[in-house]
Protein backbone atom coordinates (compact mmCIF):
# COMPACT_ATOMS: atom_id res chain seq x y z
CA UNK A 1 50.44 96.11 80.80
CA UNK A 2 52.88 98.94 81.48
CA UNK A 3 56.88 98.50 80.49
CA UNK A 4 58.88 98.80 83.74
CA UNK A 5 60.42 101.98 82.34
CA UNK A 6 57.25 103.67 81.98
CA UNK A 7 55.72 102.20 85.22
CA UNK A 8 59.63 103.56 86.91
CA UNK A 9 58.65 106.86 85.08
CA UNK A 10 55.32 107.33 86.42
CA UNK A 11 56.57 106.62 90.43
CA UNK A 12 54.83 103.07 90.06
CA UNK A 13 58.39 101.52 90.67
CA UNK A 14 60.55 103.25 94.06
CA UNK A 15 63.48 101.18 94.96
CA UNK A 16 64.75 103.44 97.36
CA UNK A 17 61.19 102.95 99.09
CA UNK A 18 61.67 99.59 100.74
CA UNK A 19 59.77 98.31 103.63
CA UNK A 20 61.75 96.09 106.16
CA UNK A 21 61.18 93.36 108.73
CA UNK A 22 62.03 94.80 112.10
CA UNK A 23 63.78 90.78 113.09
CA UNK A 24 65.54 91.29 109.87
CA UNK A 25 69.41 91.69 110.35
CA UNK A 26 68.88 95.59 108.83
CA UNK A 27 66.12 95.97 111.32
CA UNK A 28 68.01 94.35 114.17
CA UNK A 29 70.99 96.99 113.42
CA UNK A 30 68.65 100.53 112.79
CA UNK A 31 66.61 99.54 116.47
CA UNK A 32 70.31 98.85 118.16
CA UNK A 33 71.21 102.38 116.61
CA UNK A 34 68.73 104.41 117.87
CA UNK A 35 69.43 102.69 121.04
CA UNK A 36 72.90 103.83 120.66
CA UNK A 37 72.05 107.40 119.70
CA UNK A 38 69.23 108.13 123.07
CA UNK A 39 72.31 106.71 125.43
CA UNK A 40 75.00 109.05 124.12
CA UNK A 41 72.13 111.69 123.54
CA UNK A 42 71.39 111.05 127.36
CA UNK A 43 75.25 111.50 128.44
CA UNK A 44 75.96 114.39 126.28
CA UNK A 45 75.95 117.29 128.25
CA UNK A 46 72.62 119.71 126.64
CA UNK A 47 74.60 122.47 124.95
CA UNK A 48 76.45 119.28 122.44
CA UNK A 49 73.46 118.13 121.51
CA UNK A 50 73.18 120.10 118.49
CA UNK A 51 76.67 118.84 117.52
CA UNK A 52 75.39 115.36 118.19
CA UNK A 53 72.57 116.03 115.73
CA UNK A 54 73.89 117.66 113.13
CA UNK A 55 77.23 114.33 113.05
CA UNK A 56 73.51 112.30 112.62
CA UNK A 57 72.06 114.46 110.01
CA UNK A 58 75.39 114.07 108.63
CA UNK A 59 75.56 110.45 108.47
CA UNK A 60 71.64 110.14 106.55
CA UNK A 61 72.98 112.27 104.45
CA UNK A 62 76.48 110.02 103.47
CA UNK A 63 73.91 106.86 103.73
CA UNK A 64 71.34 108.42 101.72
CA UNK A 65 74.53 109.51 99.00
CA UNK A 66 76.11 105.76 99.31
CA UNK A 67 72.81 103.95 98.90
CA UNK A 68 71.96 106.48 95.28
CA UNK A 69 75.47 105.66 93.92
CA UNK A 70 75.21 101.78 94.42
CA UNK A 71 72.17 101.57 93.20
CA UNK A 72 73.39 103.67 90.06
CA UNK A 73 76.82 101.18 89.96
CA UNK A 74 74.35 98.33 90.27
CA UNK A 75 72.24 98.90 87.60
CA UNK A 76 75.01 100.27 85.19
CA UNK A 77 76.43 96.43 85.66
CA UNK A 78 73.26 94.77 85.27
CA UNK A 79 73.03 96.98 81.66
CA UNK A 80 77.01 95.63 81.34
CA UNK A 81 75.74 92.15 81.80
CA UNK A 82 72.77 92.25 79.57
CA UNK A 83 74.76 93.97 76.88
CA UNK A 84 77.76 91.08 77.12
CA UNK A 85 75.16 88.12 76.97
CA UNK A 86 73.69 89.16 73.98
CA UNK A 87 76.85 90.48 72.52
CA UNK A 88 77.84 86.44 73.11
CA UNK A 89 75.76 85.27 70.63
CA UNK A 90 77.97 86.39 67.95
């Protein structure tokens, strides 16, 4: 049996790789989105649209960033945690 470092290490663990349920309230909000996105696409007149594309590149990229440093916040607490309940013991 692998450790879960080694098994992170060797791509066996991807938490940014997450499947969802499209009924879920994440899935709900990323179909209403896209919705969003073809009706403004749609009334945007043609020579925008690359502006319009590049703001939503733009915002992947700021989710993509946010979603890296809570994970990293995350797991520096969970390490926080760990480290105060076994520094309780003493």
């Amino acid at each position: 049996m692998n450790s879960t470092i080694t098994d992170l290490y060797l791509g066996n663990i991807q938490p940014f790789d997450k499947s969802y349920s499209r009924s879920s309230e994440y899935g709900k909000e990323n179909a209403r989105q896209s919705e969003l996105y073809l009706k403004l696409e749609a009334v945007i007149p043609e020579e925008s649209r690359s502006l319009l594309e590049e703001y939503a590149k733009s915002a992947v990229e700021l989710g993509s960033i946010q979603s890296r440093d809570m994970f990293v916040e995350g797991f520096k607490l969970g390490a926080r945690l760990m480290m105060e309940v076994f520094d309780s013991g003493k």
